[in-house]
Protein backbone atom coordinates (compact mmCIF):
# COMPACT_ATOMS: atom_id res chain seq x y z
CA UNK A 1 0.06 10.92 -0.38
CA UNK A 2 2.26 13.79 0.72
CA UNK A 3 1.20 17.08 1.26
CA UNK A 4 3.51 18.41 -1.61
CA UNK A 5 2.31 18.22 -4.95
CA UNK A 6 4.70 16.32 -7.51
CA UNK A 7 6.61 18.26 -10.25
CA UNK A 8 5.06 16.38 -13.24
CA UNK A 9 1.53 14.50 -14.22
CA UNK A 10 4.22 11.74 -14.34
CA UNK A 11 5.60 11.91 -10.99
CA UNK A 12 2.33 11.95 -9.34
CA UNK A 13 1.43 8.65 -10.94
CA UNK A 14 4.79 6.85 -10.06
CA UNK A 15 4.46 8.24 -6.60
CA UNK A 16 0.33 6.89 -6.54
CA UNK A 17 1.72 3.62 -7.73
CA UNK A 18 4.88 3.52 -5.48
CA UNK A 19 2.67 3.91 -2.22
CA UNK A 20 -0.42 1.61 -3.72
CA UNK A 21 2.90 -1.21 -3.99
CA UNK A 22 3.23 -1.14 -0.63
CA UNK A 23 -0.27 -0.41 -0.03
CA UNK A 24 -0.63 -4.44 -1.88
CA UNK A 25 2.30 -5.59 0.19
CA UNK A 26 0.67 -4.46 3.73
CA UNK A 27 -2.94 -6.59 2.77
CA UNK A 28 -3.31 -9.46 4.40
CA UNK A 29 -3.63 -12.87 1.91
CA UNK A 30 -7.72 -12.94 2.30
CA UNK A 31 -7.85 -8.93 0.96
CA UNK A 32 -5.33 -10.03 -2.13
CA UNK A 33 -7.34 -12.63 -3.29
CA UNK A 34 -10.44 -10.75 -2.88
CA UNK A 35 -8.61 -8.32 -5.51
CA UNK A 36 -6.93 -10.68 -7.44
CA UNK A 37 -10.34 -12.34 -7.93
CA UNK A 38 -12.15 -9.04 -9.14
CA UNK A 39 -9.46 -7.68 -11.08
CA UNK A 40 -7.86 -10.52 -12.94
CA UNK A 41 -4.40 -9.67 -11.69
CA UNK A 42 -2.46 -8.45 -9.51
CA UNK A 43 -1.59 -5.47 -12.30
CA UNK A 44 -4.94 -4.94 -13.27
CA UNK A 45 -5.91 -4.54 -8.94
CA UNK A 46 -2.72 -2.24 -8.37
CA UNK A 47 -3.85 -0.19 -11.08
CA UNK A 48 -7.14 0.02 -9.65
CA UNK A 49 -5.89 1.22 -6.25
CA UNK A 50 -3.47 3.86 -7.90
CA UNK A 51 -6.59 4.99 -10.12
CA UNK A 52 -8.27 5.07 -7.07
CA UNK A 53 -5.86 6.84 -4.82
CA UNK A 54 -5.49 9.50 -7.66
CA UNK A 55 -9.08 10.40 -8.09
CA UNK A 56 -9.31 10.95 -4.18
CA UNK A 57 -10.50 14.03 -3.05
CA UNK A 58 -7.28 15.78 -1.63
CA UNK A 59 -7.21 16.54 2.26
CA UNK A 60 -6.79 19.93 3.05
């Protein structure tokens, strides 16, 4: 995530989904399919990484 906080409860959930996107896009085949196979699909596993990426404890 950056280190600025976004304007809007909005834009800080488009940005979380934006960079969990490529986040998918970087995992190699083996790590997809693991997903794919506990989440259903591949919406239902991005929206677990963005859910995930915006309960994270931020760095300080």
């Amino acid at each position: 995530m950056t280190d600025t906080l976004p304007a809007s409860p909005d834009a800080a959930v488009l940005d979380a989904a934006l960079q969990m996107v490529e986040v998918w896009n970087r995992l190699s085949a083996e790590k997809q399919a693991m997903l794919l196979k506990r989440f259903g699909t591949q919406e239902n596993a991005l929206a677990a990484l963005v859910t995930t990426q915006l309960l994270a404890p931020t760095k300080s």
